[in-house]
C-alpha atoms as a PDB file:
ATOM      1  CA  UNK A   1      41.121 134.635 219.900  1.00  0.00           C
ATOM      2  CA  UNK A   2      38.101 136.916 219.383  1.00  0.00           C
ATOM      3  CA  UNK A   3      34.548 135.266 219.516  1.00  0.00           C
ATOM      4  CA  UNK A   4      31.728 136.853 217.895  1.00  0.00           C
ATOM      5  CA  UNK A   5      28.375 136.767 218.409  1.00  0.00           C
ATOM      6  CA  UNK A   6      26.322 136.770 214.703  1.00  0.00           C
ATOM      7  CA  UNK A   7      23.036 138.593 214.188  1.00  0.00           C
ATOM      8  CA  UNK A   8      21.578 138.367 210.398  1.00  0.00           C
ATOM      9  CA  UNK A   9      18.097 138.400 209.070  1.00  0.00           C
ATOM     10  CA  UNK A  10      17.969 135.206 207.008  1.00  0.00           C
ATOM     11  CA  UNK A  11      19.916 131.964 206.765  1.00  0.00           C
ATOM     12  CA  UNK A  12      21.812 133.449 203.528  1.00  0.00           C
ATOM     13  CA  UNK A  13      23.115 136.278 205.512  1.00  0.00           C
ATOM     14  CA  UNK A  14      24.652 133.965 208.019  1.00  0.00           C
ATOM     15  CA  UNK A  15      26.933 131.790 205.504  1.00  0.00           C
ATOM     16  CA  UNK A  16      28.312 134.669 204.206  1.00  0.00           C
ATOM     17  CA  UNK A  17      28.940 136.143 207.597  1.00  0.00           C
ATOM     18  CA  UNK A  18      30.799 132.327 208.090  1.00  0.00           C
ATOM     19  CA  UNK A  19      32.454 133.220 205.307  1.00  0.00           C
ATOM     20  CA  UNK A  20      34.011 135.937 206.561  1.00  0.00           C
ATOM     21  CA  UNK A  21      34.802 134.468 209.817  1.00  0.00           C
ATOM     22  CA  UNK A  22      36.940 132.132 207.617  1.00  0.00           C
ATOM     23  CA  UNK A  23      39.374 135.032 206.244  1.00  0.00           C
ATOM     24  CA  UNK A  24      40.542 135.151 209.636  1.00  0.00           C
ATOM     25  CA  UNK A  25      40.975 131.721 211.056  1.00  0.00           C
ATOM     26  CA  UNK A  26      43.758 132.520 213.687  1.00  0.00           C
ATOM     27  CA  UNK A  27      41.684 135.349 215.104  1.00  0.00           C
ATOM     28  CA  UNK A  28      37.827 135.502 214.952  1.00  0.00           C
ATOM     29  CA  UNK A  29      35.390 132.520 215.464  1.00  0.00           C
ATOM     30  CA  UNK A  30      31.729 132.769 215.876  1.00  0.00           C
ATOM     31  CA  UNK A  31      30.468 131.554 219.479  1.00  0.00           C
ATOM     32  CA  UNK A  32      26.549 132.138 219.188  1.00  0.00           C
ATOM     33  CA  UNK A  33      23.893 132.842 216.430  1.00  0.00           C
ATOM     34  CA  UNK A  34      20.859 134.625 216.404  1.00  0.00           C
ATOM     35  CA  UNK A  35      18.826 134.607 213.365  1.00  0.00           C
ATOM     36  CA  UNK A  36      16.463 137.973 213.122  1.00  0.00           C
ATOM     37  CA  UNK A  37      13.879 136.323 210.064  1.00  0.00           C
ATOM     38  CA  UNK A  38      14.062 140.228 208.981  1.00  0.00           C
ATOM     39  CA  UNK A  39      15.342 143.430 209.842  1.00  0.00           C
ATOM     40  CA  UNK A  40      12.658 144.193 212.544  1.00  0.00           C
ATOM     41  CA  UNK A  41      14.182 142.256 215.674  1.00  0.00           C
ATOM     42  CA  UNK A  42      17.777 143.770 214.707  1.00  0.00           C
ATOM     43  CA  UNK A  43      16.240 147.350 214.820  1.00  0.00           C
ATOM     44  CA  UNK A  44      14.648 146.684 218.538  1.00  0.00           C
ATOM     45  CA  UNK A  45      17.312 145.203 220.026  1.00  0.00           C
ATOM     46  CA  UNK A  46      20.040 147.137 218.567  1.00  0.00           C
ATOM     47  CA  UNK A  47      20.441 149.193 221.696  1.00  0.00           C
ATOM     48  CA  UNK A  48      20.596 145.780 223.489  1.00  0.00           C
ATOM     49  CA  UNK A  49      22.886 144.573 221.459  1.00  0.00           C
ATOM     50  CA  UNK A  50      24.953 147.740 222.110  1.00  0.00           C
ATOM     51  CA  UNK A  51      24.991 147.139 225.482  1.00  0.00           C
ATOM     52  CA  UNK A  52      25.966 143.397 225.311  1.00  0.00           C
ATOM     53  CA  UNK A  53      29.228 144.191 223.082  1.00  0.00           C
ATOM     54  CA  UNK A  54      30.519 146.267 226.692  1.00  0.00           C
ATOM     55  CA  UNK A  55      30.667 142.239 227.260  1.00  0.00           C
ATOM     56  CA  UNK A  56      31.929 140.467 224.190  1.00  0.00           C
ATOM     57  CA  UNK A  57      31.856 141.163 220.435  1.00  0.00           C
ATOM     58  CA  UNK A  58      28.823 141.505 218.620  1.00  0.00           C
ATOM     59  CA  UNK A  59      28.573 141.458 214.395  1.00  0.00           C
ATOM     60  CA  UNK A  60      25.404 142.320 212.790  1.00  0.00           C
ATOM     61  CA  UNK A  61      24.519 142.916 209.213  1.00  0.00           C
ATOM     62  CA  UNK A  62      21.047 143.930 207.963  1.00  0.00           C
ATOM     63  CA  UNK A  63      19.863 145.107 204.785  1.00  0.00           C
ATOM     64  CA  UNK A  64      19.725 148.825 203.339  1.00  0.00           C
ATOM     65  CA  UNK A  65      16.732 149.579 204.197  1.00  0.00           C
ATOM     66  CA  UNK A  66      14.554 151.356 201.020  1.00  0.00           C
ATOM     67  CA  UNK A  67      13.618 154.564 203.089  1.00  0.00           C
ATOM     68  CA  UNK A  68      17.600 155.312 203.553  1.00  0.00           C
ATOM     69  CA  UNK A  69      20.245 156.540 200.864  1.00  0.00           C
ATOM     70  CA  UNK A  70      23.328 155.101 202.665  1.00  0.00           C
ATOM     71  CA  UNK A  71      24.469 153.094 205.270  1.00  0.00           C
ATOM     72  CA  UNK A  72      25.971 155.196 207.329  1.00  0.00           C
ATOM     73  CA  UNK A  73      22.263 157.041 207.319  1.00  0.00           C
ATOM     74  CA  UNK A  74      20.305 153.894 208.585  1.00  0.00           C
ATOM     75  CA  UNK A  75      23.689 152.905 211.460  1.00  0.00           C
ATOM     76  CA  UNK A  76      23.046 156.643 213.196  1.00  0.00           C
ATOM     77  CA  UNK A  77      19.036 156.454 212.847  1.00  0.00           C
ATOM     78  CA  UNK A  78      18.803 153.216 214.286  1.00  0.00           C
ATOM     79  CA  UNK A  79      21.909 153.576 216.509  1.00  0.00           C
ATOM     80  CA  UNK A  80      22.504 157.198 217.073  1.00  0.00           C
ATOM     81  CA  UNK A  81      24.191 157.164 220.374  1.00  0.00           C
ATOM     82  CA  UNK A  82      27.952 156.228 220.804  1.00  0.00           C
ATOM     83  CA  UNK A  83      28.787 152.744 219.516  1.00  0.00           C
ATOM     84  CA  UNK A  84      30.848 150.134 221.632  1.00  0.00           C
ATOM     85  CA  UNK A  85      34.009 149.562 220.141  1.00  0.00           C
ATOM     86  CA  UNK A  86      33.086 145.933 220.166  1.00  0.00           C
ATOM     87  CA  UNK A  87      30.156 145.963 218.128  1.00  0.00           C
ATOM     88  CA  UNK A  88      30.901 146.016 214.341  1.00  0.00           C
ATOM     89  CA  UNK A  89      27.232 146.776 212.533  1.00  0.00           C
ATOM     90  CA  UNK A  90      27.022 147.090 208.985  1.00  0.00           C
ATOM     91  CA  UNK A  91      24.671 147.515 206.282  1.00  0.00           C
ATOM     92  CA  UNK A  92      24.817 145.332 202.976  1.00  0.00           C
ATOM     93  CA  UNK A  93      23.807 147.716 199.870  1.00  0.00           C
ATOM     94  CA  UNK A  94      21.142 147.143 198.654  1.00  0.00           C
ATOM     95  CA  UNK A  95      20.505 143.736 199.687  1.00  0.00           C
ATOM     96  CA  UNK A  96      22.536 140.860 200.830  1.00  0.00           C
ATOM     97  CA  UNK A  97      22.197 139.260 197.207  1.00  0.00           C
ATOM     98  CA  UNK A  98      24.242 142.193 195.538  1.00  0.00           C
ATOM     99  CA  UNK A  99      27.396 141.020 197.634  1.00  0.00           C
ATOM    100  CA  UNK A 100      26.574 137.478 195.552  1.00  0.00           C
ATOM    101  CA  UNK A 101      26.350 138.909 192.419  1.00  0.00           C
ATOM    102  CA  UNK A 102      29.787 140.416 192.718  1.00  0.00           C
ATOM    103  CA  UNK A 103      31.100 137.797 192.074  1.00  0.00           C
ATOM    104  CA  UNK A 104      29.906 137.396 188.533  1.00  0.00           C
ATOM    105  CA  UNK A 105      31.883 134.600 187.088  1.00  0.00           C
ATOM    106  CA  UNK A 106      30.864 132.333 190.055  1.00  0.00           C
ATOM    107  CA  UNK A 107      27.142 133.329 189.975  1.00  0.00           C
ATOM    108  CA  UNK A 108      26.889 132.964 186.191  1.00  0.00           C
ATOM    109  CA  UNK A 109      28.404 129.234 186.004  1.00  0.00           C
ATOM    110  CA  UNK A 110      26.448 127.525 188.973  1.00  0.00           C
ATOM    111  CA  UNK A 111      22.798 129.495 188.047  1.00  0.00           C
ATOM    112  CA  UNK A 112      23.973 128.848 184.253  1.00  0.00           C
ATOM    113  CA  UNK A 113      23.340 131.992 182.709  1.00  0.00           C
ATOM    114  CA  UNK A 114      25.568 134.398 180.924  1.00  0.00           C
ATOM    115  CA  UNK A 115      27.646 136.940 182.651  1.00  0.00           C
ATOM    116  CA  UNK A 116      26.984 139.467 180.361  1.00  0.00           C
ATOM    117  CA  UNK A 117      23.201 139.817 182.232  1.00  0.00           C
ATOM    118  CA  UNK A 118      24.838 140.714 185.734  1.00  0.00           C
ATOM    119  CA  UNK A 119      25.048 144.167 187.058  1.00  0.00           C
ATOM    120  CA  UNK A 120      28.445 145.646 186.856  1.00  0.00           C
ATOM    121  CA  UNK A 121      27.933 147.591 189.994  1.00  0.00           C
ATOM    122  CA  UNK A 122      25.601 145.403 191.767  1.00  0.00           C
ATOM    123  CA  UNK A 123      25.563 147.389 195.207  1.00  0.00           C
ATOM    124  CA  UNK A 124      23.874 150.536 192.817  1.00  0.00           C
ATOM    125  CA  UNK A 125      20.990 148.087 191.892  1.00  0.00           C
ATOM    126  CA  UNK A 126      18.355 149.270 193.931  1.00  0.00           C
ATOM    127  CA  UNK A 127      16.480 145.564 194.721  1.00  0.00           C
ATOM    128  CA  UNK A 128      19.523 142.663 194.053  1.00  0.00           C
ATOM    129  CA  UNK A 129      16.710 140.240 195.070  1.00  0.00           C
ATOM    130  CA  UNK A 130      14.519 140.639 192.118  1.00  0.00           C
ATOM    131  CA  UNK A 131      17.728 140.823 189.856  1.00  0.00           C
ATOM    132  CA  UNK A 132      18.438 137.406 191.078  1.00  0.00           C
ATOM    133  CA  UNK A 133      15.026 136.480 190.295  1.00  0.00           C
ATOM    134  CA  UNK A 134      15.209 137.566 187.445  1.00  0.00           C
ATOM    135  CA  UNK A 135      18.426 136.212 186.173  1.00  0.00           C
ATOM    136  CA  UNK A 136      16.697 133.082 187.437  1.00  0.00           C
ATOM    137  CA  UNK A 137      14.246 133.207 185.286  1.00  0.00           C
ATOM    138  CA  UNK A 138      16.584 132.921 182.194  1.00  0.00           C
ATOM    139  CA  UNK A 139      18.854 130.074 183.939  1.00  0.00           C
ATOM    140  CA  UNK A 140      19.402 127.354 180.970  1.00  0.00           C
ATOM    141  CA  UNK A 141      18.824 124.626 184.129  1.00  0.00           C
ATOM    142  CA  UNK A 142      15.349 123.628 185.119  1.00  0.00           C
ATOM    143  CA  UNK A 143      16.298 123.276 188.919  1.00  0.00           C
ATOM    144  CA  UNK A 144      17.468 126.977 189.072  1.00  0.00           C
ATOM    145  CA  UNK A 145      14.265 128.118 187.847  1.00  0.00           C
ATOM    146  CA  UNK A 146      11.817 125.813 189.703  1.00  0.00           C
ATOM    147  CA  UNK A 147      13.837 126.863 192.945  1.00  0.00           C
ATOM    148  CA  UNK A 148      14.424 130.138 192.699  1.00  0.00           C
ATOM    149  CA  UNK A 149      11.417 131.670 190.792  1.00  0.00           C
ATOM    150  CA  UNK A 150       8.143 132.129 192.638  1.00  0.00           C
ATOM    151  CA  UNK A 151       5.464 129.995 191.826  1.00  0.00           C
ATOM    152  CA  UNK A 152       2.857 132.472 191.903  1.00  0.00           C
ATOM    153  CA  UNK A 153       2.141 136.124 192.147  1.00  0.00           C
ATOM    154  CA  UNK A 154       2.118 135.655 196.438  1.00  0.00           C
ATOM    155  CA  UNK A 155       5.319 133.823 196.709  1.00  0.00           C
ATOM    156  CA  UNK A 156       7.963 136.358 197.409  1.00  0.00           C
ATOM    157  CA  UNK A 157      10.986 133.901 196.399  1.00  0.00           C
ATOM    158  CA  UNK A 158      10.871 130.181 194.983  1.00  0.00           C
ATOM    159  CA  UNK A 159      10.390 126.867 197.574  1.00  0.00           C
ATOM    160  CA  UNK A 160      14.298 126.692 197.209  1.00  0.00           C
ATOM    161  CA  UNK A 161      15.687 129.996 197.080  1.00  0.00           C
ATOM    162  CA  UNK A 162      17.512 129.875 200.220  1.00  0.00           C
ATOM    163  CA  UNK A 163      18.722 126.586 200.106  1.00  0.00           C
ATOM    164  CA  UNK A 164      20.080 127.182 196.379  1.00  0.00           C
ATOM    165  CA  UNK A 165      21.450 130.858 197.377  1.00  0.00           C
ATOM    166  CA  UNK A 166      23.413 128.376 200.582  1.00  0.00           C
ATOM    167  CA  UNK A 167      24.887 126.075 198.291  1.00  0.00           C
ATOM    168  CA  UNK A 168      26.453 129.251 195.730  1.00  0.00           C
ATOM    169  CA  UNK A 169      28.172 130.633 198.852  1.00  0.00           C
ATOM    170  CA  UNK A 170      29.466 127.509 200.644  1.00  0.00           C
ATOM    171  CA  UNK A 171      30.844 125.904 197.603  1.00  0.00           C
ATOM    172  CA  UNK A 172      30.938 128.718 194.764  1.00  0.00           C
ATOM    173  CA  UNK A 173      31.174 132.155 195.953  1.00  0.00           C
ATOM    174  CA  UNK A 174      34.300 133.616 195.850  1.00  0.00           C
ATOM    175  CA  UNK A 175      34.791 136.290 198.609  1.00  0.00           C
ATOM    176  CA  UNK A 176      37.800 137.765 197.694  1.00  0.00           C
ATOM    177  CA  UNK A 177      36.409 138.620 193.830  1.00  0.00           C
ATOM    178  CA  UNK A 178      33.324 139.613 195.972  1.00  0.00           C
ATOM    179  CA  UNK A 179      34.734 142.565 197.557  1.00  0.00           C
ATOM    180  CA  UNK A 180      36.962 143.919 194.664  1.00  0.00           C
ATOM    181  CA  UNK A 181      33.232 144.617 193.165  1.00  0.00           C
ATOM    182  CA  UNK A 182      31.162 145.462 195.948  1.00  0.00           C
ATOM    183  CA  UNK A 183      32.314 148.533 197.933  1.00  0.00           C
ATOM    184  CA  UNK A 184      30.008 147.792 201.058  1.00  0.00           C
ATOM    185  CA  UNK A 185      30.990 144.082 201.452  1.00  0.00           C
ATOM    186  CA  UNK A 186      34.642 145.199 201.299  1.00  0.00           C
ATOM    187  CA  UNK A 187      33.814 147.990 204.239  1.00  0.00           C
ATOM    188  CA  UNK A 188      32.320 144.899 206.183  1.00  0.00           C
ATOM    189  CA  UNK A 189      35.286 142.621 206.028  1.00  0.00           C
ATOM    190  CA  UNK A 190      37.487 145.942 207.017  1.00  0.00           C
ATOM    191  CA  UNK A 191      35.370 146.402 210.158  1.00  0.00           C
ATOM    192  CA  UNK A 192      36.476 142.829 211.038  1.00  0.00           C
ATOM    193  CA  UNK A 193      40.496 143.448 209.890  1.00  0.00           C
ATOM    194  CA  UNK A 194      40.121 146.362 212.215  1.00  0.00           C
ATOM    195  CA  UNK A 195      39.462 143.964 215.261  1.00  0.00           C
ATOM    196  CA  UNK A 196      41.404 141.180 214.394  1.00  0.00           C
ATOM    197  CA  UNK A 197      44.705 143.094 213.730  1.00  0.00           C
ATOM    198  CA  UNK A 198      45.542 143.468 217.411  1.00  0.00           C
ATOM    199  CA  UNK A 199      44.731 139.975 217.986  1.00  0.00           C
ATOM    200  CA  UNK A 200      46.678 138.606 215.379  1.00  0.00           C
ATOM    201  CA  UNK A 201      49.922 140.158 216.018  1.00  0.00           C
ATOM    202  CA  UNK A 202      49.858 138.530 219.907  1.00  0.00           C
ATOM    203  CA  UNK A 203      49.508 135.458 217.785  1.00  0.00           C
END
């Protein structure tokens, strides 16, 4: 059995990380969390965190961050000398939420709005966040909107956006549609296949 140690920026980040966990239930469980609250702790420590995965495995995700094209450019920027083998970092493009909206049928039935509004290629939308806002916005249920909409022009998100965004991916999202549409989720869960391969076949 391989046990991970999760670093995310938000709450969001760390469900679906769970949920990945869960495609390989013979091999991979999570044995500590450590919540970032943005890409700016991740980005310090990430030569720490290098060091640590000598020691055990370490799997962070962050968010594309707007001054890089890729993710490949912001891994060697922010990590440019040699990677332990037991640290699997990756980037989600653009933004966590476009690995939600991949999942369109899923998204469109629990924030009740057509399907026909959601990005076909959500990891090319440059700022998923405000798409979900937006989408929001038009929801047909008053909840949706009073959660996820910001109440004002200095509210980044709505009082409930994380706890609504929670519920989609522990009860709605479907993973597995997920990464058939999003090409950078899909390299995340492969980074984890890659590690739990050798594990599972002493299983």
């Amino acid at each position: 059995m391989i046990y991970c140690t999760s670093v995310y920026e938000d709450e969001p980040t760390h469900q679906i990380m769970l949920k990945i966990y869960d495609l390989f239930p013979e091999c991979i469980l999570e044995s500590r969390a450590i919540p970032c609250y943005g890409y700016g702790k991740i980005k310090r420590q990430i030569h720490a965190y290098n060091s640590a995965a000598q020691h055990g495995y370490y799997f962070i995700i962050t968010d594309l961050d707007s001054r890089y094209q890729c993710g490949p450019t912001l891994i060697n920027d922010w990590l440019p000398e040699l990677r332990t083998s037991q640290l699997v970092f990756r980037v989600a493009v653009h933004e966590i939420e476009s690995w939600l909206l991949a999942d369109k049928k899923n998204f469109a039935s629990f924030f009740s709005i057509s399907e026909k509004l959601i990005p076909l290629k959500p990891d090319d939308d440059a700022d998923p966040k405000q798409t979900v806002l937006s989408l929001a916005r038009r929801s047909r249920k008053r909840e949706i909107r009073e959660a996820i909409v910001p109440i004002d022009e200095y509210a980044h998100t709505g009082p409930g956006y994380n706890n609504k965004i929670q519920s989609f991916i522990q009860g709605y999202w479907n993973i597995d549609i997920a990464r058939k549409n999003s090409p950078s989720l899909d390299k995340t869960i492969r980074s984890l296949e890659k590690i739990a391969k050798p594990q599972g076949s002493m299983v």
